[in-house]
PDB file of N, CA and C in Angstrom:
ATOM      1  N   UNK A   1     100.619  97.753 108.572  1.00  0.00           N
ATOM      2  CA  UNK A   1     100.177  97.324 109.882  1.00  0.00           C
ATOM      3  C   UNK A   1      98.733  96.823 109.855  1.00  0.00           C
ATOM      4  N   UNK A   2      97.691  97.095 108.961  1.00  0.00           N
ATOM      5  CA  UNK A   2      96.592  97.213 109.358  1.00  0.00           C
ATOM      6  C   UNK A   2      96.570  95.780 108.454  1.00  0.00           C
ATOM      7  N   UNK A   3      97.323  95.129 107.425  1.00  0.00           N
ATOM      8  CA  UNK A   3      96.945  93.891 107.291  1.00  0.00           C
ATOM      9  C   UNK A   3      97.199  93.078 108.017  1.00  0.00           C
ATOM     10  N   UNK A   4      98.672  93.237 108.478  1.00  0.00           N
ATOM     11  CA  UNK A   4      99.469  92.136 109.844  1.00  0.00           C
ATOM     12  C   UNK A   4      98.179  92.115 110.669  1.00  0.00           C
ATOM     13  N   UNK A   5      97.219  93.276 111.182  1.00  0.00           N
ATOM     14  CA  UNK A   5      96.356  93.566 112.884  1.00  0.00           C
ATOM     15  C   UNK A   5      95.143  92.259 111.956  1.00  0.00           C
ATOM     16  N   UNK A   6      94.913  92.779 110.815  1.00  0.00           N
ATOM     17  CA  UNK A   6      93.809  91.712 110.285  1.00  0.00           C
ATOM     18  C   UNK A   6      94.157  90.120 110.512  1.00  0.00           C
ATOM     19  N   UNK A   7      94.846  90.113 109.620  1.00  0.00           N
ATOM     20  CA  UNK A   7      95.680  88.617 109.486  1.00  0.00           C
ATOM     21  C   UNK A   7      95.301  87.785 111.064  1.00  0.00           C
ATOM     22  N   UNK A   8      96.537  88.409 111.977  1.00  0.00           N
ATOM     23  CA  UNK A   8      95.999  87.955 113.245  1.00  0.00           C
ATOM     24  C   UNK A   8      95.101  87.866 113.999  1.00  0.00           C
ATOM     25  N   UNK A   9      93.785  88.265 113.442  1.00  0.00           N
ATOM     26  CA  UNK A   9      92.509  88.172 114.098  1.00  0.00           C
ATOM     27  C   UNK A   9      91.584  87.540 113.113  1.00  0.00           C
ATOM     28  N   UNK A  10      92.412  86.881 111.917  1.00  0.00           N
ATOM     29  CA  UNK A  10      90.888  85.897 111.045  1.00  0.00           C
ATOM     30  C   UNK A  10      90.280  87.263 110.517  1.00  0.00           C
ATOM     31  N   UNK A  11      90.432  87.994 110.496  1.00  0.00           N
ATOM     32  CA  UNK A  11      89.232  89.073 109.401  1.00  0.00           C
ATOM     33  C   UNK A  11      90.242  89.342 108.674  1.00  0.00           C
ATOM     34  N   UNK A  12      89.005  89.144 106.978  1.00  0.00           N
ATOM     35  CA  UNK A  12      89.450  89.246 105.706  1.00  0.00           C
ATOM     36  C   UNK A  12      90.042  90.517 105.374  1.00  0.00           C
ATOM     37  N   UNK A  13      90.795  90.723 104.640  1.00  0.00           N
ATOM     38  CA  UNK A  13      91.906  91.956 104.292  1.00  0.00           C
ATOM     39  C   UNK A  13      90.757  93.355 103.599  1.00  0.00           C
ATOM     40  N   UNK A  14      89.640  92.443 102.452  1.00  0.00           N
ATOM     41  CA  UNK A  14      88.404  93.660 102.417  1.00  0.00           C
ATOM     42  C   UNK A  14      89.196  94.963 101.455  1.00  0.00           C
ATOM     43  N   UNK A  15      90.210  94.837 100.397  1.00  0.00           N
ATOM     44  CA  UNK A  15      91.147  95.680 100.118  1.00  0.00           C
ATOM     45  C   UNK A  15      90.656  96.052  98.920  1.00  0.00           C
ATOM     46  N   UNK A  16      90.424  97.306  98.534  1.00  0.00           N
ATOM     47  CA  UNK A  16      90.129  96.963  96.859  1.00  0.00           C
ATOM     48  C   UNK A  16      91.305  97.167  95.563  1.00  0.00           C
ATOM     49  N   UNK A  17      92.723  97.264  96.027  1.00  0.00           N
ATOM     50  CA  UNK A  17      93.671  97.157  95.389  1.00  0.00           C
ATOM     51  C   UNK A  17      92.738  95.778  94.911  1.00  0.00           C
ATOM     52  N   UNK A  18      92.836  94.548  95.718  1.00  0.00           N
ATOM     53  CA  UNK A  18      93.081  93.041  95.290  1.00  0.00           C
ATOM     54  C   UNK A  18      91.890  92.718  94.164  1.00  0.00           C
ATOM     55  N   UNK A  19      90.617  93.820  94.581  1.00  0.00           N
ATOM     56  CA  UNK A  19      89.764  93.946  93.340  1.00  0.00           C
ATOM     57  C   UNK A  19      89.692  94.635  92.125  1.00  0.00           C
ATOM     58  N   UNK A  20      90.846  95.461  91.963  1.00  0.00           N
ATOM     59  CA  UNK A  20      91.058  96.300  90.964  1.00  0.00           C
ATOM     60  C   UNK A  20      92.126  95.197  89.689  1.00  0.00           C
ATOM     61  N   UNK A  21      92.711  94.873  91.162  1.00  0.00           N
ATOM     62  CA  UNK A  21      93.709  93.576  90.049  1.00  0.00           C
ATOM     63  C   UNK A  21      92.830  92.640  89.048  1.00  0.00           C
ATOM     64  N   UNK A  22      91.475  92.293  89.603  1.00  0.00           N
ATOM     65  CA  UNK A  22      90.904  91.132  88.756  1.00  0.00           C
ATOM     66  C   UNK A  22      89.925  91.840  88.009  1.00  0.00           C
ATOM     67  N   UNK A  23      89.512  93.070  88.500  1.00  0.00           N
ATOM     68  CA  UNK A  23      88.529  94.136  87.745  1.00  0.00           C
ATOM     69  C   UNK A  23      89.107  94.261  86.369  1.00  0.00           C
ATOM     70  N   UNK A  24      88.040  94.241  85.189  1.00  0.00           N
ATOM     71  CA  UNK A  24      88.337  94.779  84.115  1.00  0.00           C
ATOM     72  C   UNK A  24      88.263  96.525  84.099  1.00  0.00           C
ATOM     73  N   UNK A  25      86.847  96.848  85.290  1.00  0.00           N
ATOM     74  CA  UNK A  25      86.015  97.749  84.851  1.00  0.00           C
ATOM     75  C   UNK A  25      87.932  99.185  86.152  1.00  0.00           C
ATOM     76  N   UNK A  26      88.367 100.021  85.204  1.00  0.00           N
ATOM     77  CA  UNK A  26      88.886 101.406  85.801  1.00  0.00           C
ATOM     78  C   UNK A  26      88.540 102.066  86.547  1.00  0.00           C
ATOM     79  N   UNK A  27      87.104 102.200  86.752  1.00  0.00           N
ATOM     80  CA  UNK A  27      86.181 103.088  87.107  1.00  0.00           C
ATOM     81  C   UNK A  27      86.293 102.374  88.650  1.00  0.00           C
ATOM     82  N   UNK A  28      86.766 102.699  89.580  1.00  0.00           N
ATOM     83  CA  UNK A  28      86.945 102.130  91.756  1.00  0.00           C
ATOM     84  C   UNK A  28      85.168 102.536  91.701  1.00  0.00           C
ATOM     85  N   UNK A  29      84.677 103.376  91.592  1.00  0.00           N
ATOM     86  CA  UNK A  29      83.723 103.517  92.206  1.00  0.00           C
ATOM     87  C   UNK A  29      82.614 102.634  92.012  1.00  0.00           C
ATOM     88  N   UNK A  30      82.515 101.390  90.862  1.00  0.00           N
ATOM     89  CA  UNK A  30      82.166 100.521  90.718  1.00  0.00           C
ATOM     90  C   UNK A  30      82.636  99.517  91.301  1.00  0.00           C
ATOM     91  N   UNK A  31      83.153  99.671  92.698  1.00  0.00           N
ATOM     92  CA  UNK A  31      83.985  98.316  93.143  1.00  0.00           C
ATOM     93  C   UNK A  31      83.048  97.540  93.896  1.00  0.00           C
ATOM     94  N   UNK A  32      81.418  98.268  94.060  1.00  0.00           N
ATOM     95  CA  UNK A  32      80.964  97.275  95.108  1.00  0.00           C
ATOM     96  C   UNK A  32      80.316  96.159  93.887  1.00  0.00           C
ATOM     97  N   UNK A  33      80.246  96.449  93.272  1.00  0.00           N
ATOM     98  CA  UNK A  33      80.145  95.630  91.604  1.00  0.00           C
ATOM     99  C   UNK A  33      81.011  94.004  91.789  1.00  0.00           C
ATOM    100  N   UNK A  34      82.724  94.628  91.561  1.00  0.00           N
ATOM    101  CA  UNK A  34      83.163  93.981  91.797  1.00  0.00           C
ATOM    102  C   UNK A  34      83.369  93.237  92.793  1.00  0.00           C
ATOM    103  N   UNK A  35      83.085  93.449  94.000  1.00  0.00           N
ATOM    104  CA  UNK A  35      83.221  92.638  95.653  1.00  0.00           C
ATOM    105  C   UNK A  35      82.325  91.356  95.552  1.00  0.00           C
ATOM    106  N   UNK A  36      81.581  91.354  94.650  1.00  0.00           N
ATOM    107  CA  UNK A  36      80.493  90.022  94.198  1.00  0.00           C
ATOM    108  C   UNK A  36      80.885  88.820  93.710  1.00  0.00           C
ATOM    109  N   UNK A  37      82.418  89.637  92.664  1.00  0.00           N
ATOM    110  CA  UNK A  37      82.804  88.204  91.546  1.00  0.00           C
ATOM    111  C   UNK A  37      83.614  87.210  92.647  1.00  0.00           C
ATOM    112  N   UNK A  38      83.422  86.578  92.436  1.00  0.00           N
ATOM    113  CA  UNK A  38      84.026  85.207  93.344  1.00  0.00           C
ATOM    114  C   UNK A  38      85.212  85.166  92.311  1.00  0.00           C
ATOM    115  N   UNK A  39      86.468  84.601  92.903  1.00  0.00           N
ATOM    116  CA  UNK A  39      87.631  84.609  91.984  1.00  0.00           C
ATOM    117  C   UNK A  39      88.737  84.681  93.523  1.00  0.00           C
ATOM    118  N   UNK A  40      90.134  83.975  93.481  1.00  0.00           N
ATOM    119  CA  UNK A  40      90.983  84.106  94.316  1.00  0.00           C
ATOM    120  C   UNK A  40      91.439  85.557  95.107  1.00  0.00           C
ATOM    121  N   UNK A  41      91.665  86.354  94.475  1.00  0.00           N
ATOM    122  CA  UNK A  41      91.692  87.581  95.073  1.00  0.00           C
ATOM    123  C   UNK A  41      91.269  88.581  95.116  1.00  0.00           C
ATOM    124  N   UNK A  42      89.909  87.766  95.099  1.00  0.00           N
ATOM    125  CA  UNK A  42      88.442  88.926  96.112  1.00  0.00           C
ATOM    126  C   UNK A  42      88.538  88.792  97.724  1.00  0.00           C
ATOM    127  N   UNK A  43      89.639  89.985  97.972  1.00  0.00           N
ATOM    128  CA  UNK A  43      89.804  89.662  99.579  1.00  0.00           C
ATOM    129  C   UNK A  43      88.104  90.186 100.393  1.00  0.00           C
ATOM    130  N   UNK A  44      87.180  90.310  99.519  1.00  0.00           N
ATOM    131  CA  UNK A  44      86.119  90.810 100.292  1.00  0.00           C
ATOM    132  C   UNK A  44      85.207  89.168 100.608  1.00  0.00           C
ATOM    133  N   UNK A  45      85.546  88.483 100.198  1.00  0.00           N
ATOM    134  CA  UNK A  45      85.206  86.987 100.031  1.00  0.00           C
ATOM    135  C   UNK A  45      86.121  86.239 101.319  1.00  0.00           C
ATOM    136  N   UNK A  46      87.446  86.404 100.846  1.00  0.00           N
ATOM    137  CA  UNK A  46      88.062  85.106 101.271  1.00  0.00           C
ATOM    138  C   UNK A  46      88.805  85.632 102.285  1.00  0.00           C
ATOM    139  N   UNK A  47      89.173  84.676 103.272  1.00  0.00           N
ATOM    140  CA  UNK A  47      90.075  84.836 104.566  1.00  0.00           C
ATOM    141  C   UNK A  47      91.432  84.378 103.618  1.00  0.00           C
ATOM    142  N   UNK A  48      91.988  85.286 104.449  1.00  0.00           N
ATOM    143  CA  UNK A  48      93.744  85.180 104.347  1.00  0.00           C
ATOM    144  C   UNK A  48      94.376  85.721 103.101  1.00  0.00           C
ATOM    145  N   UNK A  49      95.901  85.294 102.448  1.00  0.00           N
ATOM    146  CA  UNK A  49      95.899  86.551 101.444  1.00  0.00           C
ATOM    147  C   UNK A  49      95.476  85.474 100.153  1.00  0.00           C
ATOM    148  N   UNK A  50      95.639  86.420  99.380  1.00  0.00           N
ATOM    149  CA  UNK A  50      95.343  85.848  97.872  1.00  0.00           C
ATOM    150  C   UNK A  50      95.993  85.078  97.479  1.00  0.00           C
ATOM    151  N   UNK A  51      95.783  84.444  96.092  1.00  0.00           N
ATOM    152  CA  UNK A  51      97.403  83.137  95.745  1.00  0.00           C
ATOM    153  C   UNK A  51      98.513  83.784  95.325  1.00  0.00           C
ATOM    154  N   UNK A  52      98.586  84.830  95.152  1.00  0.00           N
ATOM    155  CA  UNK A  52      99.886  85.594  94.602  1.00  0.00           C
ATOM    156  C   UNK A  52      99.664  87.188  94.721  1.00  0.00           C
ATOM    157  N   UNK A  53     101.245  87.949  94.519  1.00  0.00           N
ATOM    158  CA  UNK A  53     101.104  88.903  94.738  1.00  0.00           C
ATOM    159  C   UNK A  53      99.894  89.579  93.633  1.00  0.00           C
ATOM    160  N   UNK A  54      99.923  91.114  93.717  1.00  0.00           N
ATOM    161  CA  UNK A  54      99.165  91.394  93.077  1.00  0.00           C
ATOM    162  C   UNK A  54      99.921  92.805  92.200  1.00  0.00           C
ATOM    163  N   UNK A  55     101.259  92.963  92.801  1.00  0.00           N
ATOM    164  CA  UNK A  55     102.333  93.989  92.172  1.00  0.00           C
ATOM    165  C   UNK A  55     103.572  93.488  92.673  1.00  0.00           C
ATOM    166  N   UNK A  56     104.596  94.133  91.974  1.00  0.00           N
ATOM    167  CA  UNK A  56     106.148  94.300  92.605  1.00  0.00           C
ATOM    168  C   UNK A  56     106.498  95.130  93.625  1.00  0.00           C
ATOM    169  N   UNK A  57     106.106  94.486  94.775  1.00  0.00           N
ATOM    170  CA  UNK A  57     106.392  95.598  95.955  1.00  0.00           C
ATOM    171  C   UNK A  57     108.133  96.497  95.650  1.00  0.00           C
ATOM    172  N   UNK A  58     107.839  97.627  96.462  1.00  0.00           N
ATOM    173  CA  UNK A  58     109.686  98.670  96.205  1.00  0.00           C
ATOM    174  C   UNK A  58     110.472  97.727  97.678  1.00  0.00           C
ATOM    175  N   UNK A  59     111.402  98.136  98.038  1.00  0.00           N
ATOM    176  CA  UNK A  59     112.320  98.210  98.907  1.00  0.00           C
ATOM    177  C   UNK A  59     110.846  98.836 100.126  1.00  0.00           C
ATOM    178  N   UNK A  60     111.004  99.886 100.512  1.00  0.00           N
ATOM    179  CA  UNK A  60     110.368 100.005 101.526  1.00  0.00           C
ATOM    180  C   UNK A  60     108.843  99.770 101.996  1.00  0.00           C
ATOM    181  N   UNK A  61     108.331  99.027 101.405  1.00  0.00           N
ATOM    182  CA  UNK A  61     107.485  97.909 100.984  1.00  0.00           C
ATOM    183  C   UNK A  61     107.790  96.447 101.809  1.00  0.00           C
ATOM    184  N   UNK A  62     108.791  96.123 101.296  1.00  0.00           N
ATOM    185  CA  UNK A  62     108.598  94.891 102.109  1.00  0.00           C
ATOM    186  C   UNK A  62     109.625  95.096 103.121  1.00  0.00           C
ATOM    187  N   UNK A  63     110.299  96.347 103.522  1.00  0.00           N
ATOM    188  CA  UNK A  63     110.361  96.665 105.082  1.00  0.00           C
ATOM    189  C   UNK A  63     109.547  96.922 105.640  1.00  0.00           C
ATOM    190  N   UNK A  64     108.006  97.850 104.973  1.00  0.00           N
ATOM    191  CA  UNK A  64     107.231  98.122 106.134  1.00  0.00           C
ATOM    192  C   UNK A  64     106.812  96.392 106.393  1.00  0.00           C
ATOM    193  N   UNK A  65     106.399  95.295 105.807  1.00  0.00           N
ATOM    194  CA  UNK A  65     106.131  94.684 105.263  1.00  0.00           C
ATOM    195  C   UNK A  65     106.517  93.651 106.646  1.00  0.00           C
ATOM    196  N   UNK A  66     108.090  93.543 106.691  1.00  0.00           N
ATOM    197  CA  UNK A  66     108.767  92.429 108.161  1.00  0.00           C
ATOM    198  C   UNK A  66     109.261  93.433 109.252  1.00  0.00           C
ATOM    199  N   UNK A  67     108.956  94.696 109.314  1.00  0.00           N
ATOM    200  CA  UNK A  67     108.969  95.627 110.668  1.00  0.00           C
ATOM    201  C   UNK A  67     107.636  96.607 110.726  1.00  0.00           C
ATOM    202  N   UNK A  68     106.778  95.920 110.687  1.00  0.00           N
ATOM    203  CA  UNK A  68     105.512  97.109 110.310  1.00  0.00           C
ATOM    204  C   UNK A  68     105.635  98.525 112.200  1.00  0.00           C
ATOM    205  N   UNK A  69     104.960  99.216 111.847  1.00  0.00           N
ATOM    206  CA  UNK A  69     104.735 100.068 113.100  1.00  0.00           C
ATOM    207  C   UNK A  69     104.024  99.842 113.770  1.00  0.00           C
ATOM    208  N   UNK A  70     103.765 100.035 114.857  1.00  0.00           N
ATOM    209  CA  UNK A  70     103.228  99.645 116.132  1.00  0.00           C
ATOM    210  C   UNK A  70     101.924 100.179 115.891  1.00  0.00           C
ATOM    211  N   UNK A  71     100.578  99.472 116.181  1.00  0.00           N
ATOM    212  CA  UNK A  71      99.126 100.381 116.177  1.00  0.00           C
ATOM    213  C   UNK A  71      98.223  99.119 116.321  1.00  0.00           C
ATOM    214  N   UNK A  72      97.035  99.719 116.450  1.00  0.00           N
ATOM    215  CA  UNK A  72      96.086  98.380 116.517  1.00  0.00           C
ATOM    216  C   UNK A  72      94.987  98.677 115.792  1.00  0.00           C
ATOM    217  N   UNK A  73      95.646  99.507 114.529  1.00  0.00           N
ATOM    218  CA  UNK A  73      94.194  99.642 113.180  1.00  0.00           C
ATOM    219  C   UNK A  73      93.857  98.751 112.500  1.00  0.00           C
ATOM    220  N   UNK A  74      92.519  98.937 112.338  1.00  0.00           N
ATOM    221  CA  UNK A  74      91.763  97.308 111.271  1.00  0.00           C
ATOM    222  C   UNK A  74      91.367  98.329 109.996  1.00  0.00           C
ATOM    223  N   UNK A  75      91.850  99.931 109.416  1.00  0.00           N
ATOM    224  CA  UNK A  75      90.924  99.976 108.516  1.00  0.00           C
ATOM    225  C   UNK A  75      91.792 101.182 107.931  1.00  0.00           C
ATOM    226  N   UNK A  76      91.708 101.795 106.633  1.00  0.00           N
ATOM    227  CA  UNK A  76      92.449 102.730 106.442  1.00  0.00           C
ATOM    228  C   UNK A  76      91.647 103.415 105.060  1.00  0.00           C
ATOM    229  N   UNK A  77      91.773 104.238 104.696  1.00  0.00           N
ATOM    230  CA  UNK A  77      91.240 104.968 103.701  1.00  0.00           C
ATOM    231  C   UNK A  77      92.248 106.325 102.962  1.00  0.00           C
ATOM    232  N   UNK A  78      92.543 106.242 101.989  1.00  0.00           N
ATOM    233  CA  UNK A  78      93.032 107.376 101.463  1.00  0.00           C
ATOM    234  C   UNK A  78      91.716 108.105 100.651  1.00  0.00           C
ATOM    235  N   UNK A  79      91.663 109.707 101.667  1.00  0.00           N
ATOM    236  CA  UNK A  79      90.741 110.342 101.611  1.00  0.00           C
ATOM    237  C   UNK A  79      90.994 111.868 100.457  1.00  0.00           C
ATOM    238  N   UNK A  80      92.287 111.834  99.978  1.00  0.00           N
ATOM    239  CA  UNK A  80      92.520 112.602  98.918  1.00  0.00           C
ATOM    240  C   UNK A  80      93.632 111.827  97.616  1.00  0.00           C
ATOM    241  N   UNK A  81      92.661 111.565  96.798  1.00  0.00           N
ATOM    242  CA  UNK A  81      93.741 110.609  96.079  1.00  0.00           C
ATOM    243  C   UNK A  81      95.088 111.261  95.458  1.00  0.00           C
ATOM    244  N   UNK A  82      94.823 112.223  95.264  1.00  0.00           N
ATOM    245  CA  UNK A  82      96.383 113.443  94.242  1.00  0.00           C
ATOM    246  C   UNK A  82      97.309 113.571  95.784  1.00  0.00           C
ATOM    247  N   UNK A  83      97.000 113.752  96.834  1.00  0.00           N
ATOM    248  CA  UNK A  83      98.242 114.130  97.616  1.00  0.00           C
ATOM    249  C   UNK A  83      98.206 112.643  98.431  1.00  0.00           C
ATOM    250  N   UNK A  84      97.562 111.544  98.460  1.00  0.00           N
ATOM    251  CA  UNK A  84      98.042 110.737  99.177  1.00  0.00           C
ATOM    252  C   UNK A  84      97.491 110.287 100.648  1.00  0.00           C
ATOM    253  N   UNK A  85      96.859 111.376 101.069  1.00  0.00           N
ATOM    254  CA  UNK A  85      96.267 111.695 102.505  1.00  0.00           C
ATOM    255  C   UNK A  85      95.798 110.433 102.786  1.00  0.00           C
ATOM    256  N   UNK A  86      95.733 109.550 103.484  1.00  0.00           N
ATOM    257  CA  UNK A  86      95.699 108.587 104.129  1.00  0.00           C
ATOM    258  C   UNK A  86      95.373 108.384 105.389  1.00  0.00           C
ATOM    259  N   UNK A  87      93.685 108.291 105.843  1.00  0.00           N
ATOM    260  CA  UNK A  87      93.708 107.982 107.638  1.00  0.00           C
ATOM    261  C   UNK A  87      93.472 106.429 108.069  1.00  0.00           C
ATOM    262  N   UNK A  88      94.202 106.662 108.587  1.00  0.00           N
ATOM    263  CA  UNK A  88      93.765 105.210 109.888  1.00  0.00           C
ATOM    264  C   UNK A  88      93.009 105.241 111.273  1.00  0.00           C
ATOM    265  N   UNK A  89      91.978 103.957 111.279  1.00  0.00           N
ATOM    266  CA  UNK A  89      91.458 103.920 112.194  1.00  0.00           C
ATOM    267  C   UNK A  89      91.351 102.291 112.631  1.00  0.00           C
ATOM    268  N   UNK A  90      90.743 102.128 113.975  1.00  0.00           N
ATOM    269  CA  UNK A  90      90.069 101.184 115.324  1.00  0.00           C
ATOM    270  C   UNK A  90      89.083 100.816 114.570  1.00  0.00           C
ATOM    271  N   UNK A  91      88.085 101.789 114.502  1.00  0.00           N
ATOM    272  CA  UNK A  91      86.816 100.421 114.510  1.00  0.00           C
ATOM    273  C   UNK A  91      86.157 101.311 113.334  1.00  0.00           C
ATOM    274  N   UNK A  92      85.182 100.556 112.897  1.00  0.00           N
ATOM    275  CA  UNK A  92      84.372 100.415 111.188  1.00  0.00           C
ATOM    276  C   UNK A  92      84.105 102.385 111.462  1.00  0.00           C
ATOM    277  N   UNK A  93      82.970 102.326 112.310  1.00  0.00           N
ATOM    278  CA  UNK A  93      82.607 103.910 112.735  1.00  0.00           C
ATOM    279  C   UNK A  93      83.381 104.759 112.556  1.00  0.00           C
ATOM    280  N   UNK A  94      84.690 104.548 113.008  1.00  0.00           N
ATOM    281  CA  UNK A  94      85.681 105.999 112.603  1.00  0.00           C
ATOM    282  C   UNK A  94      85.913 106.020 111.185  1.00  0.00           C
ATOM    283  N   UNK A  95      86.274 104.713 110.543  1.00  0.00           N
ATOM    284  CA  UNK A  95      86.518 104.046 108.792  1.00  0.00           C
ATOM    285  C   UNK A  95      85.126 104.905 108.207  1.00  0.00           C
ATOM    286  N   UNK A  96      84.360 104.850 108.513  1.00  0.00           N
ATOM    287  CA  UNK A  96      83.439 105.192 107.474  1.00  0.00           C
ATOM    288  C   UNK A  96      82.731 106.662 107.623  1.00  0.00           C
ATOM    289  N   UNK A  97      83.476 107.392 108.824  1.00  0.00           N
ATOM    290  CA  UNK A  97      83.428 108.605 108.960  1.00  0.00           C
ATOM    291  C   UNK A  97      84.415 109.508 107.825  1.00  0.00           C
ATOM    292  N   UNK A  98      85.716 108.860 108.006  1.00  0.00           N
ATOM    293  CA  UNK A  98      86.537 109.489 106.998  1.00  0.00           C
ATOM    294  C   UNK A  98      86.407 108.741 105.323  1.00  0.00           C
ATOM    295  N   UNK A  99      85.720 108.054 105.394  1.00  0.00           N
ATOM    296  CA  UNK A  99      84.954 107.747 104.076  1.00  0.00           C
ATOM    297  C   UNK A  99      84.412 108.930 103.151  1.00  0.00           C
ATOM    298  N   UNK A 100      83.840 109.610 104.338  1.00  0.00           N
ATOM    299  CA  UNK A 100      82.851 110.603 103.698  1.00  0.00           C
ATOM    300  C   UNK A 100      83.758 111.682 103.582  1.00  0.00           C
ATOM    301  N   UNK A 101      85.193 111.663 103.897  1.00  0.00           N
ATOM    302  CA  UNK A 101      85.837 112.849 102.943  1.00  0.00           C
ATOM    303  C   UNK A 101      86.445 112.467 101.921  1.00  0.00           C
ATOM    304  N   UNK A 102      86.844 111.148 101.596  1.00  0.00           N
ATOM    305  CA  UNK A 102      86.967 110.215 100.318  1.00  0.00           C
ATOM    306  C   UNK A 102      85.888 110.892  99.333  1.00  0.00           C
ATOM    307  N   UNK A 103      84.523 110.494  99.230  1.00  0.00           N
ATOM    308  CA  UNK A 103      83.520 110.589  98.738  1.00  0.00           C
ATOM    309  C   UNK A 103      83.503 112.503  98.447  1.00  0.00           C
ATOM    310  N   UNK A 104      83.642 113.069  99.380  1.00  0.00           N
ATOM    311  CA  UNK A 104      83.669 114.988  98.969  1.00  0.00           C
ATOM    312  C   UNK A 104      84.587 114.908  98.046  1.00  0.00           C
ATOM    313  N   UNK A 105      86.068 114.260  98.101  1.00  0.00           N
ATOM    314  CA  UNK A 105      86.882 114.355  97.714  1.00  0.00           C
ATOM    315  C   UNK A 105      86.591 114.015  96.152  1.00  0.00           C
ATOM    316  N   UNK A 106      85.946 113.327  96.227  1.00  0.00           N
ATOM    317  CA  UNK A 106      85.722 112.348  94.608  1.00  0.00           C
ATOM    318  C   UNK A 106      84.501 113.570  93.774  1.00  0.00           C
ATOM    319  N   UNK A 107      83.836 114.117  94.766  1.00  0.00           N
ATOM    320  CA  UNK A 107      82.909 115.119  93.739  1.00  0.00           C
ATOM    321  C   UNK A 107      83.520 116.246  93.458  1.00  0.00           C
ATOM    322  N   UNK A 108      84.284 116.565  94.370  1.00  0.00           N
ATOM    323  CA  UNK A 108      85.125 117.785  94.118  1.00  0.00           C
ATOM    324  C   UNK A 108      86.075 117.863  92.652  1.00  0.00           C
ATOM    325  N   UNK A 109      86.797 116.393  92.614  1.00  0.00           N
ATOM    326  CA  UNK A 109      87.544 115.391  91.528  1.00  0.00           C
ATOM    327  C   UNK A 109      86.871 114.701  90.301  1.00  0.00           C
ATOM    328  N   UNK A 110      85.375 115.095  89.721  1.00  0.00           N
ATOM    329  CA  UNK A 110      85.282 114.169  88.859  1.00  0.00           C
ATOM    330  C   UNK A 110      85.544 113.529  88.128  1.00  0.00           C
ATOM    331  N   UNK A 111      87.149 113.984  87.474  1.00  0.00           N
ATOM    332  CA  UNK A 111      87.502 113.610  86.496  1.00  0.00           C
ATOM    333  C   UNK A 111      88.530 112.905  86.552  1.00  0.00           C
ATOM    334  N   UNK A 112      88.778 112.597  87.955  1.00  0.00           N
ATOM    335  CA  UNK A 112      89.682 111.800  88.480  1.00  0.00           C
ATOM    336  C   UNK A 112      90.545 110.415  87.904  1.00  0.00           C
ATOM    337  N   UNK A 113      88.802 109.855  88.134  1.00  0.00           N
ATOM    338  CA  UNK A 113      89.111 108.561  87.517  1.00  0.00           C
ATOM    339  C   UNK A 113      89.426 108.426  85.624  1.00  0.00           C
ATOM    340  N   UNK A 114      89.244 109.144  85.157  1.00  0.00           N
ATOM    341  CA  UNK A 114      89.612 109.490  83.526  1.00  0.00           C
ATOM    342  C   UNK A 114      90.818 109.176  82.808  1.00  0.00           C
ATOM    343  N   UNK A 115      91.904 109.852  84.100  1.00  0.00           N
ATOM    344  CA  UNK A 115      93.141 109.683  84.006  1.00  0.00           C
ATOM    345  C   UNK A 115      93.922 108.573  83.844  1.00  0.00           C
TER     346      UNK A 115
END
């Protein structure tokens, strides 16, 4: 939902899946690194989607995909990466409130990214 709410309002998707795809570097927490390289699918750059996918979506994937759920979020964050936890929000302020349990989450996790 929260790309469909983008899409239709002209603001860029801002995703860092789409920068991990062109990233050499494993390490996400170097992604503001990457948000710099100019290249097709730096959605932190460019309006609209990239030139191609960037995985093999599953089955319920590209159902959420042509029936998404009803909401009017622009922003989302998964704030525990091992279970998935995932919040959505309205506006940047709430996004970057639950940021900061992303970020606990990641010191708590150092070794996260290793794996």
């Amino acid at each position: 939902r929260v790309f469909a709410n983008r899409l239709e309002i002209d603001m860029r998707l801002e995703t860092d899946p789409t920068i991990s795809y062109s990233y050499s570097g494993k390490d996400m927490s170097e992604v503001s690194k990457a948000e710099q390289l100019e290249h097709g699918y730096n959605t932190y750059l460019i309006k609209g989607l990239p030139p191609g996918p960037i995985a093999s979506p599953g089955a319920l994937a590209l159902e959420a995909t042509l029936s998404p759920v009803d909401g009017d979020w622009l922003f989302f964050v998964t704030i525990n990466l091992e279970s998935g936890e995932t919040k959505f929000s309205k506006t940047l302020a709430e996004h970057e409130s639950y940021v900061v349990f992303l970020r606990q989450w990641e010191k708590e996790n150092p070794d996260w990214y290793d794996n």
